[in-house]
Each structure stands twice: as structure tokens, then as C-alpha cells.
Protein backbone atom coordinates (compact mmCIF):
# COMPACT_ATOMS: atom_id res chain seq x y z
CA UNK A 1 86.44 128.41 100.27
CA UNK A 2 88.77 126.72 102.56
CA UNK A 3 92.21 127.16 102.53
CA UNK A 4 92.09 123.37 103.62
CA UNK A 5 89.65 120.27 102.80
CA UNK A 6 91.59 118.34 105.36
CA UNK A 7 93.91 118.24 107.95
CA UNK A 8 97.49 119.15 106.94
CA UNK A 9 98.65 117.30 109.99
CA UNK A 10 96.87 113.82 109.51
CA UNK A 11 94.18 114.20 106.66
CA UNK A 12 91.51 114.06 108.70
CA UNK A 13 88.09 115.99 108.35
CA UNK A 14 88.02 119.63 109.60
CA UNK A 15 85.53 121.09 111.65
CA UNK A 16 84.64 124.08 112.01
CA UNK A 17 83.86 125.26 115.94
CA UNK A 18 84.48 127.56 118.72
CA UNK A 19 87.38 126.86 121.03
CA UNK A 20 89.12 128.85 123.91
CA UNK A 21 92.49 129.89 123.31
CA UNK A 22 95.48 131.21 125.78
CA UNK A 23 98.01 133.95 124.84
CA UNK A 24 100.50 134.87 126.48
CA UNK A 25 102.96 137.63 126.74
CA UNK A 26 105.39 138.50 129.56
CA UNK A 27 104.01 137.22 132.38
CA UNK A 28 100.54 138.20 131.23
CA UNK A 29 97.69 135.34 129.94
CA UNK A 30 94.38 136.32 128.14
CA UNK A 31 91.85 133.80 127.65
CA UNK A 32 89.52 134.24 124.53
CA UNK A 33 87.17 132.33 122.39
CA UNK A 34 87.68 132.20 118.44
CA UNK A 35 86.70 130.33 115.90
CA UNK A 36 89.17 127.33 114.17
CA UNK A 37 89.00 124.05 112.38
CA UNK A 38 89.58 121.22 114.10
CA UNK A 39 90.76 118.02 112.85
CA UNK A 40 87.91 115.29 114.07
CA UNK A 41 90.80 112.40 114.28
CA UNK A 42 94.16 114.65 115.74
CA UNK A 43 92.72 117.76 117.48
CA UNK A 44 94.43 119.96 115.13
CA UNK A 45 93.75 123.54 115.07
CA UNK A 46 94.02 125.62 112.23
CA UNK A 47 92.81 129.65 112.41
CA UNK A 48 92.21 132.46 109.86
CA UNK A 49 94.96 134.75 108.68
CA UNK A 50 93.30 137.76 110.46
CA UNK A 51 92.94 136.08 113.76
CA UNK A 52 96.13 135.05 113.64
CA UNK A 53 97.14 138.71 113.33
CA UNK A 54 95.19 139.39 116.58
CA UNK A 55 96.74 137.31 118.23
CA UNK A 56 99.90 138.94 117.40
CA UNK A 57 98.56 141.95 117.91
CA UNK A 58 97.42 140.51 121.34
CA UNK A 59 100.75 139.21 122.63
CA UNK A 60 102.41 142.79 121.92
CA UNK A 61 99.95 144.60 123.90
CA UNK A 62 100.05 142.08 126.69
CA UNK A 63 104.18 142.41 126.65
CA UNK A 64 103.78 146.20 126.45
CA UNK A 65 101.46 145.98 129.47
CA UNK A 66 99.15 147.87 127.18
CA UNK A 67 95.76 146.16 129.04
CA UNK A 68 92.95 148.77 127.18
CA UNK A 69 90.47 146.31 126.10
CA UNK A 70 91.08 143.57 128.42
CA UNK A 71 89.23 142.51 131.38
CA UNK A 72 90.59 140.97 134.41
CA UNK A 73 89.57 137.97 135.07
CA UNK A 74 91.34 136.37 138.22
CA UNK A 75 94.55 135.92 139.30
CA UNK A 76 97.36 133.15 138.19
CA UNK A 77 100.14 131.68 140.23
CA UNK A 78 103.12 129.77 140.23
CA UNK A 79 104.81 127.98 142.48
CA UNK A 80 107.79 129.72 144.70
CA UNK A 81 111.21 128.14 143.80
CA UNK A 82 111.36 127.17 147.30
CA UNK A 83 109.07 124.68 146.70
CA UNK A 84 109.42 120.91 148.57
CA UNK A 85 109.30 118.94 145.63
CA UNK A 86 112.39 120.14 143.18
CA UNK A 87 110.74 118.28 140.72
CA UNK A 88 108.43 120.96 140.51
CA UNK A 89 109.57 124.42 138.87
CA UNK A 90 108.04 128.26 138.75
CA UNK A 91 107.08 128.65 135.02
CA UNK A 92 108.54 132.56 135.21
């Protein structure tokens, strides 16, 4: 059973499918794929306790620096604060 028939957001049907997701911790991202429901009309996501709990569990290892079990998969970037357009901002 669901904890949810519908959205809690807009009451809209739930759906559920696998979507990428992006934790972060530090200055450290990890991109994964997990299952949710999604809300058909808002785009809502709503996850399972336990994978909520990774995530958690995720962020602390990723602010620890603790990277066993991760794989690298690029690099990221921001911009320098020196940048032209002060508009623009470093994210760090």
C-alpha cells in the first residue's frame, strides 16, 4: 500500500518511475537513479522512507569525504569570482 493515493502537493495522480537524483554534500555531487512517485499534473516527487535514509546516509559520507562506493564520474566547475558578468556568482 501507498502511503499516498495522490499528490499531497496538488492531488494529482502518482506515478510510479525511475528518476535521477543529485546529492550533495560539501562541495561533493553524486548523481544516482531511484525510484519515486511523481505527480502526473505538478512534477512532485515523493520517495520511500529507506531511500530517504540513503540519502542521508549519502550526504554524510560525501561531507566526510568518505568516497568508498562511489565512482567518479567527471569533473564539475564553477565559475571564478572574477568573473565579467557580476551578475553571475561561484555557487561555493
Amino acid at each position: 500500500m501507498k502511503p499516498f493515493e495522490n499528490c499531497p502537493v496538488c492531488g494529482g495522480d502518482l506515478e510510479n518511475r525511475l528518476v535521477e537524483k543529485l546529492l550533495r554534500g560539501g562541495g561533493n555531487t553524486v548523481s544516482i537513479k531511484v525510484y519515486a512517485e511523481v505527480c502526473h499534473r505538478c512534477g512532485e516527487r515523493l520517495y520511500a522512507e529507506d531511500t530517504v535514509k540513503s540519502f542521508e546516509e549519502i550526504r554524510t559520507k560525501l561531507l566526510r569525504q568518505e568516497f568508498t562506493y562511489f565512482k567518479i564520474l567527471g569533473q564539475s566547475f564553477t565559475v571564478d569570482e572574477n568573473w565579467h558578468d557580476k551578475a553571475i556568482r561561484p555557487s561555493l
